[in-house]
PDB file of N, CA and C in Angstrom:
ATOM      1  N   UNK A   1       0.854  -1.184   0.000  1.00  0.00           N
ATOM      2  CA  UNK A   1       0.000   0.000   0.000  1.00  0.00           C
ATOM      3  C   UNK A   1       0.896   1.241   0.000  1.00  0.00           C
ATOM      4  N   UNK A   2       0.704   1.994  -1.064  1.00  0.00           N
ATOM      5  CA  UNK A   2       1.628   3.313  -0.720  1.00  0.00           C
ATOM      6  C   UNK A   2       0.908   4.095  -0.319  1.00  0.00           C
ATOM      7  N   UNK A   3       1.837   5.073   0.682  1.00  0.00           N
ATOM      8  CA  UNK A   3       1.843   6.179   1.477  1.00  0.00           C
ATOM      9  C   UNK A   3       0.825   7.444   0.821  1.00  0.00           C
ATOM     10  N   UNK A   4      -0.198   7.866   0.874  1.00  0.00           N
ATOM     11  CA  UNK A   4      -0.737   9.368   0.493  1.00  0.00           C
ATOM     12  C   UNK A   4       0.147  10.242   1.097  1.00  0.00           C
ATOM     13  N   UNK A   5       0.786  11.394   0.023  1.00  0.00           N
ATOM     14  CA  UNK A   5       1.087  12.432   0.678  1.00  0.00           C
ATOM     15  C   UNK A   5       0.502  13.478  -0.800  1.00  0.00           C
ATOM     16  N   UNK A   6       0.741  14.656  -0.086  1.00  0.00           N
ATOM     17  CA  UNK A   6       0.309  15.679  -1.347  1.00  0.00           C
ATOM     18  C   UNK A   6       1.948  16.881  -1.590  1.00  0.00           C
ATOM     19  N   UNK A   7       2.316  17.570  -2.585  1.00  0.00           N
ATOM     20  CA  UNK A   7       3.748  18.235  -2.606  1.00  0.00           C
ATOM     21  C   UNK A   7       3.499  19.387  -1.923  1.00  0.00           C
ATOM     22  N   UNK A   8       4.323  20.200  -1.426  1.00  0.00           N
ATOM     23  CA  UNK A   8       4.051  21.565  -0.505  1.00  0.00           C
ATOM     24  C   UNK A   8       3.835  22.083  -1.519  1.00  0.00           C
ATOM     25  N   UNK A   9       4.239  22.895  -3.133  1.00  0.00           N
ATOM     26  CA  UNK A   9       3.669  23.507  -3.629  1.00  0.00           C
ATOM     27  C   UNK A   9       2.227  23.332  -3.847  1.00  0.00           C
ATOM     28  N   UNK A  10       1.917  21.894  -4.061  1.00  0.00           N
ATOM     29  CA  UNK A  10       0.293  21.666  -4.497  1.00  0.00           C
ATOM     30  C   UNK A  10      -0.420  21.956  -4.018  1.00  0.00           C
ATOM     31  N   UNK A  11       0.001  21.349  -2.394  1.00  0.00           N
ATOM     32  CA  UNK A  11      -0.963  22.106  -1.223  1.00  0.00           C
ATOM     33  C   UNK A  11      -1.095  23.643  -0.947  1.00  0.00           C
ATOM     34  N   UNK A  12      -0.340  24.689  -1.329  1.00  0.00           N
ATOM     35  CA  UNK A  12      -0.003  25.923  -1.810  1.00  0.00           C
ATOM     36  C   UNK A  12      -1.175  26.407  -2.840  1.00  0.00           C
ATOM     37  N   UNK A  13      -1.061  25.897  -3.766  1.00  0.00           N
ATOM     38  CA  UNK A  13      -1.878  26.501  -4.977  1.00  0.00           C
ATOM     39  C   UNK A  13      -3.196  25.388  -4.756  1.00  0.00           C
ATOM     40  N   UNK A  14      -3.661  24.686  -4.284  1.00  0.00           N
ATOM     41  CA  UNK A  14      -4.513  23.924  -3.928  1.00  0.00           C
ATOM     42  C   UNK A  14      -5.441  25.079  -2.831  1.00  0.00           C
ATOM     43  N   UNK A  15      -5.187  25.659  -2.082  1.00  0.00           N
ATOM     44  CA  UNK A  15      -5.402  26.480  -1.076  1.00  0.00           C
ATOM     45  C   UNK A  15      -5.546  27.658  -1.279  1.00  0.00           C
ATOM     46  N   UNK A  16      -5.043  27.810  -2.188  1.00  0.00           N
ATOM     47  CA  UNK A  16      -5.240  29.350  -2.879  1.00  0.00           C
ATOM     48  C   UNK A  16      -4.765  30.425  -2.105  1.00  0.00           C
ATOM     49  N   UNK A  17      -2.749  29.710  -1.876  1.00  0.00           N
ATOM     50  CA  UNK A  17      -2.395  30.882  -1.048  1.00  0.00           C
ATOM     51  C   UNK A  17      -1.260  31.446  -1.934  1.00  0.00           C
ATOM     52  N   UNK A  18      -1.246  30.659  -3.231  1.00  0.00           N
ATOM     53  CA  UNK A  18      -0.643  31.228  -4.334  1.00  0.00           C
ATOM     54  C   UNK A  18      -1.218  30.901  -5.503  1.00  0.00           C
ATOM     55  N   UNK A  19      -0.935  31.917  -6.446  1.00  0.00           N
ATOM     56  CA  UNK A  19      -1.403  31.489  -7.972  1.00  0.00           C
ATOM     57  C   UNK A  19      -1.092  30.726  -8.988  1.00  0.00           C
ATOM     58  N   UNK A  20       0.570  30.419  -8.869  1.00  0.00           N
ATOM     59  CA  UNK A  20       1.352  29.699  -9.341  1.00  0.00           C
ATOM     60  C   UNK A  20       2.332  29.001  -8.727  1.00  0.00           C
ATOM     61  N   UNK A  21       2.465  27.850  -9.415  1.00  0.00           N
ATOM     62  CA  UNK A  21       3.452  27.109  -9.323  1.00  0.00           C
ATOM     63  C   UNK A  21       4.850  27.996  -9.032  1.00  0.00           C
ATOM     64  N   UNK A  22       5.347  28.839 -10.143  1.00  0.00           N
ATOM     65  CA  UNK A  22       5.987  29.562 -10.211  1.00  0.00           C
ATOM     66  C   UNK A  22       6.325  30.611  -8.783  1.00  0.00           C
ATOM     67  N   UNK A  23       4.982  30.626  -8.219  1.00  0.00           N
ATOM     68  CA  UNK A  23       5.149  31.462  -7.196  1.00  0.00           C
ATOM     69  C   UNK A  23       5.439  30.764  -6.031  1.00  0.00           C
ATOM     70  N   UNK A  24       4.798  30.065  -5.802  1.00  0.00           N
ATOM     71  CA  UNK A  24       4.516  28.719  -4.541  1.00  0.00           C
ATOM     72  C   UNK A  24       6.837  28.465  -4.977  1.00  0.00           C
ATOM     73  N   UNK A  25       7.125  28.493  -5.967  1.00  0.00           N
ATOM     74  CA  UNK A  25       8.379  27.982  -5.809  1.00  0.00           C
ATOM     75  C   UNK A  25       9.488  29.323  -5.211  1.00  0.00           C
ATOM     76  N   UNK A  26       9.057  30.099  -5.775  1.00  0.00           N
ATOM     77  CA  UNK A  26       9.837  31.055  -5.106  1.00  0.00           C
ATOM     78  C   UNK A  26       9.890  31.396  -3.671  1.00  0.00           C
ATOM     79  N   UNK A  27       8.537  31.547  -2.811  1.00  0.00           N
ATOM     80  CA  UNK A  27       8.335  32.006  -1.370  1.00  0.00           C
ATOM     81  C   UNK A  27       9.045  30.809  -0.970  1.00  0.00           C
ATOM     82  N   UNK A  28       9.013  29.729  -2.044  1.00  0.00           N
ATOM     83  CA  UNK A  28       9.588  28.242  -0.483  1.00  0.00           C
ATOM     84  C   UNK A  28      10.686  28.459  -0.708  1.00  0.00           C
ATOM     85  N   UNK A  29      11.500  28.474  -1.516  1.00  0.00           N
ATOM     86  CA  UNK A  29      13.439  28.729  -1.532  1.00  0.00           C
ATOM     87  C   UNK A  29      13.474  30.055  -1.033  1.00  0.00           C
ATOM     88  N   UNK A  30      12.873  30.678  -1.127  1.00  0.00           N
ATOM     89  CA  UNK A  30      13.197  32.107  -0.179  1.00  0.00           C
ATOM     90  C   UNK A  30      12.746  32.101   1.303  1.00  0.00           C
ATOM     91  N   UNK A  31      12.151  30.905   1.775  1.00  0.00           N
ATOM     92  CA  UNK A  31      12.093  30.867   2.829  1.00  0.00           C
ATOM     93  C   UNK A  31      10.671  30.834   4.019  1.00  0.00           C
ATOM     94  N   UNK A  32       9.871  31.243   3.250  1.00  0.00           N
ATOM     95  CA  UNK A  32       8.407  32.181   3.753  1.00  0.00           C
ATOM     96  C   UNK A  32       7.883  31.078   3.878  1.00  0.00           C
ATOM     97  N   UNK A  33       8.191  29.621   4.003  1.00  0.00           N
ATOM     98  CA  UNK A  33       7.250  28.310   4.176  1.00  0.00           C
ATOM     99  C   UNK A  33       7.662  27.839   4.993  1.00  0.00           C
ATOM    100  N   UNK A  34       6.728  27.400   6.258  1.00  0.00           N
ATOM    101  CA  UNK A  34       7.496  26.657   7.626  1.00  0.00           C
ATOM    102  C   UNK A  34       6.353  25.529   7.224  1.00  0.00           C
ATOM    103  N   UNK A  35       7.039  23.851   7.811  1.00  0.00           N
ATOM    104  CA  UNK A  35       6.378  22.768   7.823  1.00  0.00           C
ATOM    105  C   UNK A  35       6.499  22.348   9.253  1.00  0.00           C
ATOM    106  N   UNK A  36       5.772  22.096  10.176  1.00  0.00           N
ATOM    107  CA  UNK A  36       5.494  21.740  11.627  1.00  0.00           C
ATOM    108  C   UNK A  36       6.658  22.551  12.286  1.00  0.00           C
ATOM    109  N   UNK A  37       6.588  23.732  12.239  1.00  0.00           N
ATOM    110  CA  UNK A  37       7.372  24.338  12.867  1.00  0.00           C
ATOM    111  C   UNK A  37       8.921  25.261  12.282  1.00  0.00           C
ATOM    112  N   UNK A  38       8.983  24.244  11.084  1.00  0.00           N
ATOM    113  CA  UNK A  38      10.547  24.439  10.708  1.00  0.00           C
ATOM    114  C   UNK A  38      10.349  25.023   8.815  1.00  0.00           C
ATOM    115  N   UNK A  39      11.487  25.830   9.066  1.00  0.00           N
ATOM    116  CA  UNK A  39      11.872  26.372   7.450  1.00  0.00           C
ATOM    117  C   UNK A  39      11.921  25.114   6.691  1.00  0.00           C
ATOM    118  N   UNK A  40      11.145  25.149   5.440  1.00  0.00           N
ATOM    119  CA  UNK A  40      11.223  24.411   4.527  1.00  0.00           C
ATOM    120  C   UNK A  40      11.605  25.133   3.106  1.00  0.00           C
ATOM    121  N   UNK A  41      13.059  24.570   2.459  1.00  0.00           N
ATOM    122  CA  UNK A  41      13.158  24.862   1.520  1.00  0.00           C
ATOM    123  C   UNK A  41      12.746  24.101   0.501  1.00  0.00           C
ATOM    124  N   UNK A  42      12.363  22.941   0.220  1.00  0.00           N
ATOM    125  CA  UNK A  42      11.973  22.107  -1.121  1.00  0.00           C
ATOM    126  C   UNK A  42      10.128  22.282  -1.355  1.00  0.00           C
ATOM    127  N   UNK A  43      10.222  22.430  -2.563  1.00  0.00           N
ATOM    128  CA  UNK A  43       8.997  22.612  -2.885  1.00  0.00           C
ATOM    129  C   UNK A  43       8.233  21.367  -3.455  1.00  0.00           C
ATOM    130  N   UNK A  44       9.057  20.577  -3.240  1.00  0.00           N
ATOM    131  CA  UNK A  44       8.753  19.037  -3.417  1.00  0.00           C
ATOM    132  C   UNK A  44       9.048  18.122  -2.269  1.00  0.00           C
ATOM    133  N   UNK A  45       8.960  18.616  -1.091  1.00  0.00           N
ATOM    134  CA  UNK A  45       8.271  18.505   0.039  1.00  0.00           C
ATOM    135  C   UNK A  45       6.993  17.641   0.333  1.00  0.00           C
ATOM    136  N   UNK A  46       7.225  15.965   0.997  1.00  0.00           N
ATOM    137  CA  UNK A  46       5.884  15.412   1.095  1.00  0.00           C
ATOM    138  C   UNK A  46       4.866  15.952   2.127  1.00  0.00           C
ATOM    139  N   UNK A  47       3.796  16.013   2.325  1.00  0.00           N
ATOM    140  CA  UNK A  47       2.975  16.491   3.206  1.00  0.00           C
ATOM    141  C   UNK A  47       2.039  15.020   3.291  1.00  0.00           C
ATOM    142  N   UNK A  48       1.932  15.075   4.505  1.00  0.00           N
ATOM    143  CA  UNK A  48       1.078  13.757   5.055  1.00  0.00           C
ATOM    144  C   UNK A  48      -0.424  14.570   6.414  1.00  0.00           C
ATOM    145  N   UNK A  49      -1.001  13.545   5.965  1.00  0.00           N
ATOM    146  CA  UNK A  49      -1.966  14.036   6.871  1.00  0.00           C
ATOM    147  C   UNK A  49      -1.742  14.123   8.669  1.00  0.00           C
ATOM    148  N   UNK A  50      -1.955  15.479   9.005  1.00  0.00           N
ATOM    149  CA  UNK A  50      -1.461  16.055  10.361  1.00  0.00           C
ATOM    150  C   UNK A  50       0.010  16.782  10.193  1.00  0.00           C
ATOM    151  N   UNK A  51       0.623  17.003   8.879  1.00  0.00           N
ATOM    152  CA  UNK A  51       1.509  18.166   9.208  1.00  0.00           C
ATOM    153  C   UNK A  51       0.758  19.909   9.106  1.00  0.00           C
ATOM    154  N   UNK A  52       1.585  20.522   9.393  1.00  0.00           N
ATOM    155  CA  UNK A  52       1.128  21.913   9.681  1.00  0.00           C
ATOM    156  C   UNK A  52       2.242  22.481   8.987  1.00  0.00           C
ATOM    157  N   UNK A  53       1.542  23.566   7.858  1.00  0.00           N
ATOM    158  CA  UNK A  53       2.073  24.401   7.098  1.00  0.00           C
ATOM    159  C   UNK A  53       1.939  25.892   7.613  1.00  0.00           C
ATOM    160  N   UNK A  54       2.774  26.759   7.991  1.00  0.00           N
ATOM    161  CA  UNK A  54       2.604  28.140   7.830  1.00  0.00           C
ATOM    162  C   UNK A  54       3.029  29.268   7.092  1.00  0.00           C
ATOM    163  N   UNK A  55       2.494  29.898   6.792  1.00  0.00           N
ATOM    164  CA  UNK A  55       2.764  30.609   5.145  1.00  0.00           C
ATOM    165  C   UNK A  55       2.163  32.377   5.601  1.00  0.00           C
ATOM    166  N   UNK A  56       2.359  33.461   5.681  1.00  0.00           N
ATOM    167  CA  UNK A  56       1.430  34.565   5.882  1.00  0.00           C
ATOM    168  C   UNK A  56       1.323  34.915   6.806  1.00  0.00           C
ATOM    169  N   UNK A  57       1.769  33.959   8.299  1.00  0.00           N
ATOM    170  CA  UNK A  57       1.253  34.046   9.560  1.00  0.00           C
ATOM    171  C   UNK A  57       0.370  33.380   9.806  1.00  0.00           C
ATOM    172  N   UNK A  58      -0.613  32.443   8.795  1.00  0.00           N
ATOM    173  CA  UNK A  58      -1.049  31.335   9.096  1.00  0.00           C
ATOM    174  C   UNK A  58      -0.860  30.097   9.034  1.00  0.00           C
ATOM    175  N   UNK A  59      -1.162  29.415   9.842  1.00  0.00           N
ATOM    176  CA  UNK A  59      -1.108  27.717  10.041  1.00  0.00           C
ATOM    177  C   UNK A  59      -1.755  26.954   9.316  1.00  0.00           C
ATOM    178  N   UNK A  60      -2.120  26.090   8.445  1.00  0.00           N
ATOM    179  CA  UNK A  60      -3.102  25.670   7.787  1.00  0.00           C
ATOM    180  C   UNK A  60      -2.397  23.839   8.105  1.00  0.00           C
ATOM    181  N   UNK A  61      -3.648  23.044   8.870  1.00  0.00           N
ATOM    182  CA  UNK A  61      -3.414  21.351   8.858  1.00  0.00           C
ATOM    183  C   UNK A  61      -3.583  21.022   7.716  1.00  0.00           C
ATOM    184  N   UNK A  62      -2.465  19.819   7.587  1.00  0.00           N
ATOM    185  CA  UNK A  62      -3.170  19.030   6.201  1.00  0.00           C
ATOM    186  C   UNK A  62      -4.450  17.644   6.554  1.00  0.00           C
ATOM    187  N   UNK A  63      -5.263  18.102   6.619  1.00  0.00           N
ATOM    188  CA  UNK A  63      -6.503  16.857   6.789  1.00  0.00           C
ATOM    189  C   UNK A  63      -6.812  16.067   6.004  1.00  0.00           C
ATOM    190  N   UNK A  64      -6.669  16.328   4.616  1.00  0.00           N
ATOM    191  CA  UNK A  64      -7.063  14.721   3.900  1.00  0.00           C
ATOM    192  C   UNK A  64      -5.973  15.265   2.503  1.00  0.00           C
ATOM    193  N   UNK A  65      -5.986  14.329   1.797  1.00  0.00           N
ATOM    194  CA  UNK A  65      -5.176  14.382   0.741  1.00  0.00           C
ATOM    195  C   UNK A  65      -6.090  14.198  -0.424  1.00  0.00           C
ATOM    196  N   UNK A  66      -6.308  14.998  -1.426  1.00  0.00           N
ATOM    197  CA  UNK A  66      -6.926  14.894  -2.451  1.00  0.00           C
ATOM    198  C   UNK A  66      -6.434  13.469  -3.293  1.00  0.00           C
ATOM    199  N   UNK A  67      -7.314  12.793  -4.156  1.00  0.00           N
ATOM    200  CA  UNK A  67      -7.202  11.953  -5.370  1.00  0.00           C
ATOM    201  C   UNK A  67      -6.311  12.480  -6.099  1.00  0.00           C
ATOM    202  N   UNK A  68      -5.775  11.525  -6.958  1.00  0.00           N
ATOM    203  CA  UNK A  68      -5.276  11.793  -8.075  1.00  0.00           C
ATOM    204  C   UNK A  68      -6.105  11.833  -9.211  1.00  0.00           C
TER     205      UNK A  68
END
């Protein structure tokens, strides 16, 4: 059985806290993306259900993982 996870950019533009890919890649190598606490630089980054993203000053859980 493999693992569900979703990519930090997807979950990004999934959320509509960016417009692009393009963008979602820049704020994360520049820094502006914390994952449970900590700077995340890869934008290919797994996210599993119960990590915590903060982006803006907000926190956002990951609760379910969309289909493919």
């Amino acid at each position: 059985m493999q693992d569900s996870f979703i990519k930090l950019s997807q979950f990004l533009k999934l959320n509509d806290l960016v417009q692009s890919g393009g963008e979602a890649k820049h704020l994360i190598q520049d820094g502006h993306v914390c994952v449970n606490d900590e700077v995340e630089l890869r934008r290919g980054r797994k996210l599993h259900v119960g990590d915590r993203v903060t982006f803006a000053g907000q926190t956002y859980d990951v609760k379910a993982i969309p289909s493919p």
